[in-house]
Protein backbone atom coordinates (compact mmCIF):
# COMPACT_ATOMS: atom_id res chain seq x y z
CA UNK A 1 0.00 0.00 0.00
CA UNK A 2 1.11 3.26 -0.84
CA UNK A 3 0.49 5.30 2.06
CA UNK A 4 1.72 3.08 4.58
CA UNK A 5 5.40 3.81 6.48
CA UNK A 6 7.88 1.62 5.25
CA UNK A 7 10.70 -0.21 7.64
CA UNK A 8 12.34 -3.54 6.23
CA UNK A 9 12.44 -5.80 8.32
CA UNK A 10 15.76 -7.25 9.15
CA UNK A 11 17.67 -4.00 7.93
CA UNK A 12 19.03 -3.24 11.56
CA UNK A 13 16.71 -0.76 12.56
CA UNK A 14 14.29 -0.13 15.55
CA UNK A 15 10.45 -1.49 14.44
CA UNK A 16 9.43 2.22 15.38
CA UNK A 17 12.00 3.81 13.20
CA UNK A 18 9.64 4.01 10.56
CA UNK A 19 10.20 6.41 6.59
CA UNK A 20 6.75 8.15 6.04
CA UNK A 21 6.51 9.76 2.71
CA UNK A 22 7.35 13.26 2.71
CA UNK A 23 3.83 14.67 2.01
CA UNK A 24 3.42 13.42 5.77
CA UNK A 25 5.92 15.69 7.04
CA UNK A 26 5.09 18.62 4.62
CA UNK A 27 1.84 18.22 6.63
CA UNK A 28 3.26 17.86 10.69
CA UNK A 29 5.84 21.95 9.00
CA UNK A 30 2.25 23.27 8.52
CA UNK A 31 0.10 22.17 11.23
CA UNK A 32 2.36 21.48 13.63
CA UNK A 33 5.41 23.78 12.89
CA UNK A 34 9.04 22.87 11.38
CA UNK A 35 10.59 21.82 14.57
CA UNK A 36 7.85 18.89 15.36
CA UNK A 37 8.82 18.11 11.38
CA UNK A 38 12.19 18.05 12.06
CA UNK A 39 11.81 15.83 15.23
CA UNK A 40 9.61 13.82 12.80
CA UNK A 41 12.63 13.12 10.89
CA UNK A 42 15.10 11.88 13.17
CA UNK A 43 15.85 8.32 13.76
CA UNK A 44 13.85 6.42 16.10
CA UNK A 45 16.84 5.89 18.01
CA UNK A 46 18.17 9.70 18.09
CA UNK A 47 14.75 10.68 19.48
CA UNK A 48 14.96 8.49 22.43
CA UNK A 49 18.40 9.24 22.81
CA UNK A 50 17.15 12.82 23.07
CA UNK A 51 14.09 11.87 25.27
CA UNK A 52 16.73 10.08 27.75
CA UNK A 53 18.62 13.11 27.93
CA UNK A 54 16.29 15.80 28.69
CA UNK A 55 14.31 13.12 31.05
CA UNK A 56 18.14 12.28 32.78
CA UNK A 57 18.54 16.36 33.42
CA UNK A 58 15.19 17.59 33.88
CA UNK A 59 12.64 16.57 36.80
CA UNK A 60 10.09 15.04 34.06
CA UNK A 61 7.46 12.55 34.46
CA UNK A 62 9.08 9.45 33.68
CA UNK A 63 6.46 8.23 30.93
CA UNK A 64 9.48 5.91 29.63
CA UNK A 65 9.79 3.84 32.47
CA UNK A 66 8.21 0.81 33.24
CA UNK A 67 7.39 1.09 36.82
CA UNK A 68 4.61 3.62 37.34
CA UNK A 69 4.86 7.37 38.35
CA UNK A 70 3.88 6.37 42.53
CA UNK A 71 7.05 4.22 42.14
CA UNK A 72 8.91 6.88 41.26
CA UNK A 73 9.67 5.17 37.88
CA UNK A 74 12.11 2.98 39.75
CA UNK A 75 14.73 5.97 40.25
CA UNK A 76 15.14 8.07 43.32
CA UNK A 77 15.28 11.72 42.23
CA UNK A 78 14.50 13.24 45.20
């Protein structure tokens, strides 16, 4: 199908770390501004990279973790 995201499997690459055509990204630079395109863009793996970081420095809820936001997300940041 035409319109779906395309990832090979076996290539090497994160199942999330998806190639959208670039109409779909034309569309996130006008609704959403350039900068969510941009982030768009990026490898599935730079964006959690990126995530890690600012969730590392930053007291942010810690919606990657597994344990749940009363456990503190398993880290003690107090």
């Amino acid at each position: 199908m035409v319109n779906e995201p395309s990832n090979s499997a076996g290539d090497g690459r994160h199942p999330l770390d998806r190639t959208y055509p670039e109409r779909y990204y034309e569309i996130l630079a006008r609704d959403l501004g350039e900068e969510k395109a941009q982030w768009a863009r990026l490898p599935y793996a730079e964006r959690m990279r990126e995530l890690a970081w600012y969730h590392a420095h930053f007291n942010t809820p810690d919606d990657l973790s597994p344990w749940p936001a009363e456990l503190d997300g398993g880290l003690d940041r107090g």
